[in-house]
PDB file of N, CA and C in Angstrom:
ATOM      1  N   UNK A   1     -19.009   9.281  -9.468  1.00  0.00           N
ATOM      2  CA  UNK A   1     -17.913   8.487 -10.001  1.00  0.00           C
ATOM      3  C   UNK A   1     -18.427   7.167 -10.526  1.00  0.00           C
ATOM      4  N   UNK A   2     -17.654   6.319 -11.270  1.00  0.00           N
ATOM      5  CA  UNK A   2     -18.046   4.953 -12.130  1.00  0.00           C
ATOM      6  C   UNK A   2     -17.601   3.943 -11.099  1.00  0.00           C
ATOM      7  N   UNK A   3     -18.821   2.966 -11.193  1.00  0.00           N
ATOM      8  CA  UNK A   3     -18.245   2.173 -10.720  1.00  0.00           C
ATOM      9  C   UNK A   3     -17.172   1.614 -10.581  1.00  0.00           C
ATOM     10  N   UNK A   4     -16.609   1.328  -9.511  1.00  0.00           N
ATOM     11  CA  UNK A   4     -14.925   0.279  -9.702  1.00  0.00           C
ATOM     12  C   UNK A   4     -14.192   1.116  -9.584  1.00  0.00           C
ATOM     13  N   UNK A   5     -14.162   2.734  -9.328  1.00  0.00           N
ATOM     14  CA  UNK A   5     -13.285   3.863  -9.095  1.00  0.00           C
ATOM     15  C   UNK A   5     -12.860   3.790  -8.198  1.00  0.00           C
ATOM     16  N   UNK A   6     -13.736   4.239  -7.040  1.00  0.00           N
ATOM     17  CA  UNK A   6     -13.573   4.118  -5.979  1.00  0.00           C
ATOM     18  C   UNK A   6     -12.532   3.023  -5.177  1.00  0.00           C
ATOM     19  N   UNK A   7     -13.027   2.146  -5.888  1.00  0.00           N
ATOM     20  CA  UNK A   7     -12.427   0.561  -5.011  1.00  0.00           C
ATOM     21  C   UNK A   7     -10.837   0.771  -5.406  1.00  0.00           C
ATOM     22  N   UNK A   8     -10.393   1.470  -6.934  1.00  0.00           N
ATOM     23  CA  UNK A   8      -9.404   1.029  -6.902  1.00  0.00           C
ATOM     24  C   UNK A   8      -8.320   1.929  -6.235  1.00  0.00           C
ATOM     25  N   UNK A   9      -8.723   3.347  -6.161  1.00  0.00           N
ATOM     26  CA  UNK A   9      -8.515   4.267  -5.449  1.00  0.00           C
ATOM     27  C   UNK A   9      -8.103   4.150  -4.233  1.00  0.00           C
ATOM     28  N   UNK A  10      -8.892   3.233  -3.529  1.00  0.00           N
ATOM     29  CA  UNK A  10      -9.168   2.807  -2.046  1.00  0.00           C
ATOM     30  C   UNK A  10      -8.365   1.800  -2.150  1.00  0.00           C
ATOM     31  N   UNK A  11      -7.595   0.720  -2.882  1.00  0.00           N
ATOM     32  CA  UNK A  11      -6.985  -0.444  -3.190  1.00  0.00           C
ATOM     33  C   UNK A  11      -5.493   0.473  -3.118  1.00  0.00           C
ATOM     34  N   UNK A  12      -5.229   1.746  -4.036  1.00  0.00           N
ATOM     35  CA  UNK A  12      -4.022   2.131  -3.929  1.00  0.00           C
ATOM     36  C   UNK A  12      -3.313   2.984  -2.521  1.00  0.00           C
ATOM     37  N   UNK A  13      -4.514   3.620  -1.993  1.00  0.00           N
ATOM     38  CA  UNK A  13      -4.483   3.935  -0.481  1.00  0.00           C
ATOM     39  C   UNK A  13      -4.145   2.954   0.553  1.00  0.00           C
ATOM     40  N   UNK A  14      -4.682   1.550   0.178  1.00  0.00           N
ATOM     41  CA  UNK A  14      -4.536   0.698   1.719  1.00  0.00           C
ATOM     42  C   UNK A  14      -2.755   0.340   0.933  1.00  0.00           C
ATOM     43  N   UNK A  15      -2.340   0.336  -0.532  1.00  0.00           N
ATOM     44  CA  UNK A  15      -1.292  -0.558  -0.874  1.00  0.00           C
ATOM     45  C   UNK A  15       0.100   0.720   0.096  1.00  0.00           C
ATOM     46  N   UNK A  16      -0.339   1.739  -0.306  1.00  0.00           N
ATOM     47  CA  UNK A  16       1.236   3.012   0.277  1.00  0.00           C
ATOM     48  C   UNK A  16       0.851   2.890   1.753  1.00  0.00           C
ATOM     49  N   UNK A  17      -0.403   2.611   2.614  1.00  0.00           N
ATOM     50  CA  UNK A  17       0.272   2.574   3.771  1.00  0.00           C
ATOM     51  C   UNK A  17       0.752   1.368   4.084  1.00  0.00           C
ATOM     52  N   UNK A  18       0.479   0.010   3.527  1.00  0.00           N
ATOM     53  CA  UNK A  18       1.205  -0.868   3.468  1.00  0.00           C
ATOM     54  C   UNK A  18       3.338  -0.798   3.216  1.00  0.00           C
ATOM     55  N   UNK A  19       2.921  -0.004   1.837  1.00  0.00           N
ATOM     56  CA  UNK A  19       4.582  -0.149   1.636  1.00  0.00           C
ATOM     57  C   UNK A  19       5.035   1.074   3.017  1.00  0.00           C
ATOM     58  N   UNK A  20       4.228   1.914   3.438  1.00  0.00           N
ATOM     59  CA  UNK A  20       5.215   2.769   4.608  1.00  0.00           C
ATOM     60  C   UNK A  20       5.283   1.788   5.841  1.00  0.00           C
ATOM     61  N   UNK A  21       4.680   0.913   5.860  1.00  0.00           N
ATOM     62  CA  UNK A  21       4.844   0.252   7.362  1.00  0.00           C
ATOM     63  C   UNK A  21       6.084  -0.858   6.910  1.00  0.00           C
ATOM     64  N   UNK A  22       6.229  -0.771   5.549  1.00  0.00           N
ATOM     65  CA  UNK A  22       7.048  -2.062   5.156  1.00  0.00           C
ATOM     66  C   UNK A  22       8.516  -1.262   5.219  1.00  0.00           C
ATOM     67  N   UNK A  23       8.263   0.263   4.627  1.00  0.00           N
ATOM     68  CA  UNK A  23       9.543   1.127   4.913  1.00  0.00           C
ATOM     69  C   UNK A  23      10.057   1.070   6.199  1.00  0.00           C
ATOM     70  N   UNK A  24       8.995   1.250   7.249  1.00  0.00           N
ATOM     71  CA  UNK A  24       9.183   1.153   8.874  1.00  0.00           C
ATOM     72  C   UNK A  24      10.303   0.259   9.236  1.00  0.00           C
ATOM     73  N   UNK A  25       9.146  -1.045   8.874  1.00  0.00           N
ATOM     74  CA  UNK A  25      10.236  -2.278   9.699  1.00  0.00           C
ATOM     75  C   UNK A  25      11.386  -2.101   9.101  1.00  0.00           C
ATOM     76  N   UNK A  26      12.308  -1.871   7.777  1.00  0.00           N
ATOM     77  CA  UNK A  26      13.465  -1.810   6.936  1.00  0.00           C
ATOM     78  C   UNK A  26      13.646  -1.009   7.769  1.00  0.00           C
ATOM     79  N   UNK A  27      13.640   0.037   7.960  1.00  0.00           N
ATOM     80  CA  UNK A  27      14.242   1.258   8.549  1.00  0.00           C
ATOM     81  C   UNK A  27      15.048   0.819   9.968  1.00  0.00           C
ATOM     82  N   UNK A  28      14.090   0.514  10.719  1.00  0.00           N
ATOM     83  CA  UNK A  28      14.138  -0.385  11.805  1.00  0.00           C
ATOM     84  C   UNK A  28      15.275  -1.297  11.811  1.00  0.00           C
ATOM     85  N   UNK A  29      14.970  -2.269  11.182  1.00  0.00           N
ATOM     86  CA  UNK A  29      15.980  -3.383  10.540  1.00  0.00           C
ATOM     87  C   UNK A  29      17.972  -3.097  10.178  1.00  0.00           C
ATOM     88  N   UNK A  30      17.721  -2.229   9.382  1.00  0.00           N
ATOM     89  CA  UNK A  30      18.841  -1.740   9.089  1.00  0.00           C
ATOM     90  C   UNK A  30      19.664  -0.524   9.661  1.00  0.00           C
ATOM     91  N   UNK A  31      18.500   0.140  10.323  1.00  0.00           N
ATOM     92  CA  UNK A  31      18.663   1.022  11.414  1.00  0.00           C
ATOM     93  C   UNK A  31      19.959   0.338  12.673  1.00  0.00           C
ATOM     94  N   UNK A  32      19.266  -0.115  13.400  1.00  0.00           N
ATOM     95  CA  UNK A  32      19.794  -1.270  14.364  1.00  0.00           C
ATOM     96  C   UNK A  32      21.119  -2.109  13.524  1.00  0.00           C
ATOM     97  N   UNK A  33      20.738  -2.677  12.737  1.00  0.00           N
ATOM     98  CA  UNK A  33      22.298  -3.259  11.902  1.00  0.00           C
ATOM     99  C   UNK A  33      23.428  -2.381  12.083  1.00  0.00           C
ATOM    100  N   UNK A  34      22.879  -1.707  11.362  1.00  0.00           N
ATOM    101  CA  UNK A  34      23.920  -0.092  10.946  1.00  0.00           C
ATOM    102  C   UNK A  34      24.360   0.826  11.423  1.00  0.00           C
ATOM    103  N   UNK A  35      23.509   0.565  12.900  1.00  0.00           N
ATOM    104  CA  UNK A  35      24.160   1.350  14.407  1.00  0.00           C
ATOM    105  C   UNK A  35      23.897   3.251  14.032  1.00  0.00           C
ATOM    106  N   UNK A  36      22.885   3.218  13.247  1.00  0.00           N
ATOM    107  CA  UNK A  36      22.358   4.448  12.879  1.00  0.00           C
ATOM    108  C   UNK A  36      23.449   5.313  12.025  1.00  0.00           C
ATOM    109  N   UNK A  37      24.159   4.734  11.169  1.00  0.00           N
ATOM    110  CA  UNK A  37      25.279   5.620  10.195  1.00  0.00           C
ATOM    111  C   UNK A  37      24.740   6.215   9.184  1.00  0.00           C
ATOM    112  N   UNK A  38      24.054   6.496   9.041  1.00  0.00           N
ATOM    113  CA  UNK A  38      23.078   7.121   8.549  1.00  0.00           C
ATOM    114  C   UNK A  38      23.154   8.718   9.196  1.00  0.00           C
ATOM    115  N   UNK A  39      22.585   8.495   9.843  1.00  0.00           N
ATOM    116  CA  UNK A  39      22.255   9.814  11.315  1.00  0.00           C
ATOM    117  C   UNK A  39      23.682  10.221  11.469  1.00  0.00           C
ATOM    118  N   UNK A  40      24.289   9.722  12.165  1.00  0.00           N
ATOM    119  CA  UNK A  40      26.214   9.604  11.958  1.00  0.00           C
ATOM    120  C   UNK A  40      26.374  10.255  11.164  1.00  0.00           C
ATOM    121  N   UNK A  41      26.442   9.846   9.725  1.00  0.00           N
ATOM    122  CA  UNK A  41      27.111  10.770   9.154  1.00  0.00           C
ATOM    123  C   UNK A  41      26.714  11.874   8.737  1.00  0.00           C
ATOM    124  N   UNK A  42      25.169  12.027   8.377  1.00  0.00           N
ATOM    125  CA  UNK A  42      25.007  13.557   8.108  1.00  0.00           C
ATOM    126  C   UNK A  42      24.955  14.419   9.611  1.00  0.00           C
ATOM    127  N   UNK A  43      24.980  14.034  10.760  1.00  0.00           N
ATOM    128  CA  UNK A  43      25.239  14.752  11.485  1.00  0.00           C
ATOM    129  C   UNK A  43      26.677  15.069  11.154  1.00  0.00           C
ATOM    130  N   UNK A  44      27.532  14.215  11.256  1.00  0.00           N
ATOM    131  CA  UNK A  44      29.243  14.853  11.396  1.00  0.00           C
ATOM    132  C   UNK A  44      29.285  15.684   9.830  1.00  0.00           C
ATOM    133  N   UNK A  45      28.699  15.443   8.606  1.00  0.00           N
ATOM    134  CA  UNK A  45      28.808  15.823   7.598  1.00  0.00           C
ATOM    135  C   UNK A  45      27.829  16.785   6.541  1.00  0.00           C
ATOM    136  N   UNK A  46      26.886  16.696   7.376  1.00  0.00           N
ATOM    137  CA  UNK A  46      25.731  17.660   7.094  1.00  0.00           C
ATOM    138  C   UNK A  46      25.030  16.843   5.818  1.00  0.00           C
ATOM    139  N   UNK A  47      23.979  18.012   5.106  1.00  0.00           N
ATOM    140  CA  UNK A  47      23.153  17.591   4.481  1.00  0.00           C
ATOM    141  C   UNK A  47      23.766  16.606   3.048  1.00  0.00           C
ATOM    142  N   UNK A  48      25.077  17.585   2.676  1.00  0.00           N
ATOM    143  CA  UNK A  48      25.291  16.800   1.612  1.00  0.00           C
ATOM    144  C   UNK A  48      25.742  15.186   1.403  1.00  0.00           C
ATOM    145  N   UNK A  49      26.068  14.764   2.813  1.00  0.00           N
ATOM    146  CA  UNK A  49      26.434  13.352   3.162  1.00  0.00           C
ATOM    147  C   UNK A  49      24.884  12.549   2.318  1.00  0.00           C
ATOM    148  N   UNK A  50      23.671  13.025   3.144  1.00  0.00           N
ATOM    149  CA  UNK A  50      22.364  12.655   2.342  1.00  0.00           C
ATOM    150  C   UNK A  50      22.330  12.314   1.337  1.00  0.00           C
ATOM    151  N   UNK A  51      22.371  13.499   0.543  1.00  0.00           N
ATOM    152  CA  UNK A  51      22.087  13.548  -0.821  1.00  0.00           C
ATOM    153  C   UNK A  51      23.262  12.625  -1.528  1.00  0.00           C
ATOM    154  N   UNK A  52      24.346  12.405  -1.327  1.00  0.00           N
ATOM    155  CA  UNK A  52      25.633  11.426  -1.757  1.00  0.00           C
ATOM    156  C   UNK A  52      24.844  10.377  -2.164  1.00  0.00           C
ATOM    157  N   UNK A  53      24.077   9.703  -0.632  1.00  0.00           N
ATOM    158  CA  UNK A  53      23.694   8.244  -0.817  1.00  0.00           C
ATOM    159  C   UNK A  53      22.647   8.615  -1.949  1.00  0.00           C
ATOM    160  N   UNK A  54      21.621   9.562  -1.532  1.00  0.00           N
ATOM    161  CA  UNK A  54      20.362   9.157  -2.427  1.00  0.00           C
ATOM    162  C   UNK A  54      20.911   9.280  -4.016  1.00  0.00           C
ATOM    163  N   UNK A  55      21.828   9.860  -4.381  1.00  0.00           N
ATOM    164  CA  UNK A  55      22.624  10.278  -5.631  1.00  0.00           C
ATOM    165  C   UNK A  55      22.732   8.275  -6.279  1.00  0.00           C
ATOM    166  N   UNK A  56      23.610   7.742  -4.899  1.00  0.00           N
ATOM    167  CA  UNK A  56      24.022   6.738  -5.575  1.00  0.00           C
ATOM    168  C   UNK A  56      22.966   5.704  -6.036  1.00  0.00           C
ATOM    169  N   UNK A  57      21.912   5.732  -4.978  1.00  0.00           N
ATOM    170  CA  UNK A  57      20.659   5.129  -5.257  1.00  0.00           C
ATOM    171  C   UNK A  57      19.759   5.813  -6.855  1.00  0.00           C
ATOM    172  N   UNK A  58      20.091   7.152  -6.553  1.00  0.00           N
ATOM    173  CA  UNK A  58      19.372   7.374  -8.362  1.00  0.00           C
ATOM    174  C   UNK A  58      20.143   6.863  -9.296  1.00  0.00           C
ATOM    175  N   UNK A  59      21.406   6.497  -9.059  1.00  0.00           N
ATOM    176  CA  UNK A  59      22.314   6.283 -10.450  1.00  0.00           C
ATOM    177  C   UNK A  59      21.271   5.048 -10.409  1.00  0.00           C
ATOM    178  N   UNK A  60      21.273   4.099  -9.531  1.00  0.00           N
ATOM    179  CA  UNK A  60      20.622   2.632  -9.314  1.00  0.00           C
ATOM    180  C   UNK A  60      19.339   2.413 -10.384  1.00  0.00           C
ATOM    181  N   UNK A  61      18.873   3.417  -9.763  1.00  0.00           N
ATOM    182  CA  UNK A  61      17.251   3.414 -10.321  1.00  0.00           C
ATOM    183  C   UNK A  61      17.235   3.567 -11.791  1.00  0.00           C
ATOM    184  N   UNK A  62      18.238   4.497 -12.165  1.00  0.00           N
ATOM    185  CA  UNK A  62      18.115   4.731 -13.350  1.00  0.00           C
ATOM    186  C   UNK A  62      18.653   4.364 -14.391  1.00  0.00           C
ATOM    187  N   UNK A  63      20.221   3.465 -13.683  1.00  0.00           N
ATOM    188  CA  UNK A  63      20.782   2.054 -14.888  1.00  0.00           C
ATOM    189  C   UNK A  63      19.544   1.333 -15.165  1.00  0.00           C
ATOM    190  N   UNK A  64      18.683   0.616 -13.586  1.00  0.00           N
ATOM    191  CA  UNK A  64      17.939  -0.257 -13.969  1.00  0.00           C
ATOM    192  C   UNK A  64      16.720   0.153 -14.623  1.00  0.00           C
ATOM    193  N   UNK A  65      16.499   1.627 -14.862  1.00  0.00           N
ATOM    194  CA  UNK A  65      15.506   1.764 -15.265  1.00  0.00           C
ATOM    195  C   UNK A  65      15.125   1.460 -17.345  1.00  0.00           C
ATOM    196  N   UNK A  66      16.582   2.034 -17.498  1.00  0.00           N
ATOM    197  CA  UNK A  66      17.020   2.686 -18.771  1.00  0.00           C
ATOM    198  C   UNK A  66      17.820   1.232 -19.710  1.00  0.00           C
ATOM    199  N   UNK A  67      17.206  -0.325 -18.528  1.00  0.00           N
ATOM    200  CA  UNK A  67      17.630  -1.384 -19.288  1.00  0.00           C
ATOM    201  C   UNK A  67      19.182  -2.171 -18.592  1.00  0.00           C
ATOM    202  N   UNK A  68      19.853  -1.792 -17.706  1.00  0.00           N
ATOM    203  CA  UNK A  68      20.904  -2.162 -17.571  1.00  0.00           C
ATOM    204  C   UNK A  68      20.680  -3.562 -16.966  1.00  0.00           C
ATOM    205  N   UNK A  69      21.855  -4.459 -17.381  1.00  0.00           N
ATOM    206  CA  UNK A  69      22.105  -5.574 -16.234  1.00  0.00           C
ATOM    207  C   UNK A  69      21.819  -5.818 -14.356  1.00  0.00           C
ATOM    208  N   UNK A  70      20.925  -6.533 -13.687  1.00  0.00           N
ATOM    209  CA  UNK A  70      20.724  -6.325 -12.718  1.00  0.00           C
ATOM    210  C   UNK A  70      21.520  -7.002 -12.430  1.00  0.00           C
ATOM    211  N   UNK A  71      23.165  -7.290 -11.861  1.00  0.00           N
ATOM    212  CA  UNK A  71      23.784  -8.233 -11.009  1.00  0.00           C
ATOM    213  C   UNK A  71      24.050  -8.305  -9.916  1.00  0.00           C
ATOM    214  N   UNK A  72      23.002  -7.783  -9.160  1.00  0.00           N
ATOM    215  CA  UNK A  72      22.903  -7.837  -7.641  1.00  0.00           C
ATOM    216  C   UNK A  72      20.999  -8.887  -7.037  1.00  0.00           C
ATOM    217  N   UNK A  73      21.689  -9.843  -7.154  1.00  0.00           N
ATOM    218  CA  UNK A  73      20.324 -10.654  -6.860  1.00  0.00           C
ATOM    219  C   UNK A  73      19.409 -10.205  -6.093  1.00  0.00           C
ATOM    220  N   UNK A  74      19.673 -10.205  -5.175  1.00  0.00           N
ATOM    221  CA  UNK A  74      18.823  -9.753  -4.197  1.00  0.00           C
ATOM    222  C   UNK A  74      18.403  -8.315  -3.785  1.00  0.00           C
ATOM    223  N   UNK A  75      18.862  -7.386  -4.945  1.00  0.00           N
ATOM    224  CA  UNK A  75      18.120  -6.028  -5.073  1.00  0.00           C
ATOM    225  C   UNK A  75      17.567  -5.531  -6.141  1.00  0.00           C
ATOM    226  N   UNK A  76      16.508  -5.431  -6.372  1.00  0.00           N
ATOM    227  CA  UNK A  76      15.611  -4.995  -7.379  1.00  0.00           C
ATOM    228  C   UNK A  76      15.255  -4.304  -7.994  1.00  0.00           C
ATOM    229  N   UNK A  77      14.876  -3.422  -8.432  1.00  0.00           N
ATOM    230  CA  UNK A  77      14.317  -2.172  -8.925  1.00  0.00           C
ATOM    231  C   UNK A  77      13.898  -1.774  -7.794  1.00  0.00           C
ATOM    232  N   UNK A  78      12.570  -2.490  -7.314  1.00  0.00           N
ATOM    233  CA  UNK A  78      11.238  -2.000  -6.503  1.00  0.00           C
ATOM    234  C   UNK A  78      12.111  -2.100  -4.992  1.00  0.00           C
ATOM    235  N   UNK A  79      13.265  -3.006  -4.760  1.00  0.00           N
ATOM    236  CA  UNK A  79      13.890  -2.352  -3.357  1.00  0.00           C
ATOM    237  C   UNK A  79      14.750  -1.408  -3.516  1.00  0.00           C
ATOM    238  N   UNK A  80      15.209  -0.871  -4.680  1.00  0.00           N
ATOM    239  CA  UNK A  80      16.139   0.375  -4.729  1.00  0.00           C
ATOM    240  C   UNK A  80      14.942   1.467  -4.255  1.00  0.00           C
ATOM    241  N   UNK A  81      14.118   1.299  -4.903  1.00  0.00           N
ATOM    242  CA  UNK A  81      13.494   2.795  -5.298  1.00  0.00           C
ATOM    243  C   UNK A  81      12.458   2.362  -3.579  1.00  0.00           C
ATOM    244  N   UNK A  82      12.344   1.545  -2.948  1.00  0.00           N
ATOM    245  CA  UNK A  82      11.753   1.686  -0.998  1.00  0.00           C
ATOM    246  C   UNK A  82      13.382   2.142  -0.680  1.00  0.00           C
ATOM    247  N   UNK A  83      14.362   1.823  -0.946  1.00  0.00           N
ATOM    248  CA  UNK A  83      15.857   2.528  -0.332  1.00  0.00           C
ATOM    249  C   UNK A  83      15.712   4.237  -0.276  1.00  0.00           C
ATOM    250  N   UNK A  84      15.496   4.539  -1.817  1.00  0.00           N
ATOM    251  CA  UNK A  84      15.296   5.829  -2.061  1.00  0.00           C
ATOM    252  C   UNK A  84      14.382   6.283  -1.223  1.00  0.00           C
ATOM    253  N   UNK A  85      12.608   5.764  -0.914  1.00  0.00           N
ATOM    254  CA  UNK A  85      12.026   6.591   0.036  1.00  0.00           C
ATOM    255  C   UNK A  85      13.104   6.627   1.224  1.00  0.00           C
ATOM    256  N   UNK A  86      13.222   5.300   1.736  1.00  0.00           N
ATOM    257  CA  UNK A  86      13.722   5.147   3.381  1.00  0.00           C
ATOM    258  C   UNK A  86      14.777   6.438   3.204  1.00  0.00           C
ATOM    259  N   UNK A  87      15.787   6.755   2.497  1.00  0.00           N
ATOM    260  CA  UNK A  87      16.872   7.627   2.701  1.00  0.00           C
ATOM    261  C   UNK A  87      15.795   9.088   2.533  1.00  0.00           C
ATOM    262  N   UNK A  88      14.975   9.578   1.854  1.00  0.00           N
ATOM    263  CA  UNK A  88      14.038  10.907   1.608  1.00  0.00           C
ATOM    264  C   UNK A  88      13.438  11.291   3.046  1.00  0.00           C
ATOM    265  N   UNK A  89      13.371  10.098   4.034  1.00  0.00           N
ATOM    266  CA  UNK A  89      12.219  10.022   4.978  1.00  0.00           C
ATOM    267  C   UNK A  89      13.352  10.119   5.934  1.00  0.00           C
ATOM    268  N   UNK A  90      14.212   9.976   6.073  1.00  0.00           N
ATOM    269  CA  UNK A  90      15.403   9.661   6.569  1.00  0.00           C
ATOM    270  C   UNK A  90      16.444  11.077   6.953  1.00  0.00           C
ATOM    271  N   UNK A  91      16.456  11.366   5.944  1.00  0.00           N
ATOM    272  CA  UNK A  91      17.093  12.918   5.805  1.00  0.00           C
ATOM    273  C   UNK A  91      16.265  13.870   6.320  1.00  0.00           C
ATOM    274  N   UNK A  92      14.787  13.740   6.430  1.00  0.00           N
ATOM    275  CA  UNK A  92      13.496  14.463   6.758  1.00  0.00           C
ATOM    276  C   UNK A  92      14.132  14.604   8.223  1.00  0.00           C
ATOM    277  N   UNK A  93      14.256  13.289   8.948  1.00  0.00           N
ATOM    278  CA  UNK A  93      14.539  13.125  10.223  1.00  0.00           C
ATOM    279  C   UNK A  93      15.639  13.965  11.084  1.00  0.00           C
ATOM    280  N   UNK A  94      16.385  14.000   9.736  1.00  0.00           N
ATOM    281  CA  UNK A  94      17.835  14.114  10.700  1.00  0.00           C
ATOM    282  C   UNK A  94      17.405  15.586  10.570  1.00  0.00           C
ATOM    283  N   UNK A  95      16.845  16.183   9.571  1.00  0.00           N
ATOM    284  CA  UNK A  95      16.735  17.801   9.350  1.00  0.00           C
ATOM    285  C   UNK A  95      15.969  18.460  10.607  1.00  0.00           C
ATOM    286  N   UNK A  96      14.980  17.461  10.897  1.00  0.00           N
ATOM    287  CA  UNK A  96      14.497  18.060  12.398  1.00  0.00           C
ATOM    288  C   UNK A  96      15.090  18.065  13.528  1.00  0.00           C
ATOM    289  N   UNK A  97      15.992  16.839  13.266  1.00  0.00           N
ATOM    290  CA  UNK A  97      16.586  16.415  14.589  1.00  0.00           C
ATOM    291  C   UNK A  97      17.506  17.905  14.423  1.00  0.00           C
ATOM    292  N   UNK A  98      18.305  17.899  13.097  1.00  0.00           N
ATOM    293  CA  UNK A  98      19.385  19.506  13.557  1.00  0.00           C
ATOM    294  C   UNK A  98      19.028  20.989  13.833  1.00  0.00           C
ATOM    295  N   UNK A  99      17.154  20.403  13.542  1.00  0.00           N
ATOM    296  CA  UNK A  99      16.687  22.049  13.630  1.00  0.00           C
ATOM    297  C   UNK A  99      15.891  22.524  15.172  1.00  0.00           C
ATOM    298  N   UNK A 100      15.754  21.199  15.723  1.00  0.00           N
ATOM    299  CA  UNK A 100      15.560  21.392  17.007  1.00  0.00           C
ATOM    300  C   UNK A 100      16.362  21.510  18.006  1.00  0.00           C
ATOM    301  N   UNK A 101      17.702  21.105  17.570  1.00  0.00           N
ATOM    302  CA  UNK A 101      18.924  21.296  18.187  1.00  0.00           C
ATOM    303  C   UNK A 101      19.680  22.283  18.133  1.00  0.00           C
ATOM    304  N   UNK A 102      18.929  23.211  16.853  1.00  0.00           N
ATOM    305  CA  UNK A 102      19.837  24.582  17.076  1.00  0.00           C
ATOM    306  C   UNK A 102      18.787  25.465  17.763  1.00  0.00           C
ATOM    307  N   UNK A 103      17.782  25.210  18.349  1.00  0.00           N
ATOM    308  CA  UNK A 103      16.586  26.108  19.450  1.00  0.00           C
ATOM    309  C   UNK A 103      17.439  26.593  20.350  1.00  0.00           C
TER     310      UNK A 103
END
């Protein structure tokens, strides 16, 4: 490989486990806020409760992607689209949690 490959390779590896530990604490964070409604509701409502939110989060991603007005200050592009993992990683969870519960 060319020089400077490697490094940057290795630069984008240390940056995603960075943003997953940054997903963590959010998770965490809003977890606890939110008294786990999340979990709540796709348990009482199943999978498609999930996909609702992540739906509303793609509309998000993709006004702001495609140019729209951002009028929510304090949410960004780059925190919609860590929302979108946290809810992907999220739904992962609850899918085990219902598949170990039907053993």
């Amino acid at each position: 490989m060319e020089k400077g490959k490697n490094s940057n390779i290795d630069q984008k590896y240390d940056r995603h486990e960075q943003l997953c530990k940054e997903l963590n604490q959010t998770y965490r964070s809003k977890n606890i806020a939110y008294g786990d409604s999340f979990g709540k509701t796709v348990q009482k409502y199943g999978n498609i409760s999930a996909l609702t939110r992540m739906s509303d989060k793609w509309s998000r991603i993709e006004a702001l992607m495609l140019g729209a007005e951002n009028n929510v200050s304090d949410e960004r592009l780059e925190d919609t689209l860590k929302d979108m993992a946290c809810y992907c990683l999220m739904t992962i969870i609850e899918m085990e949690e219902m598949n170990s519960n039907a053993k």
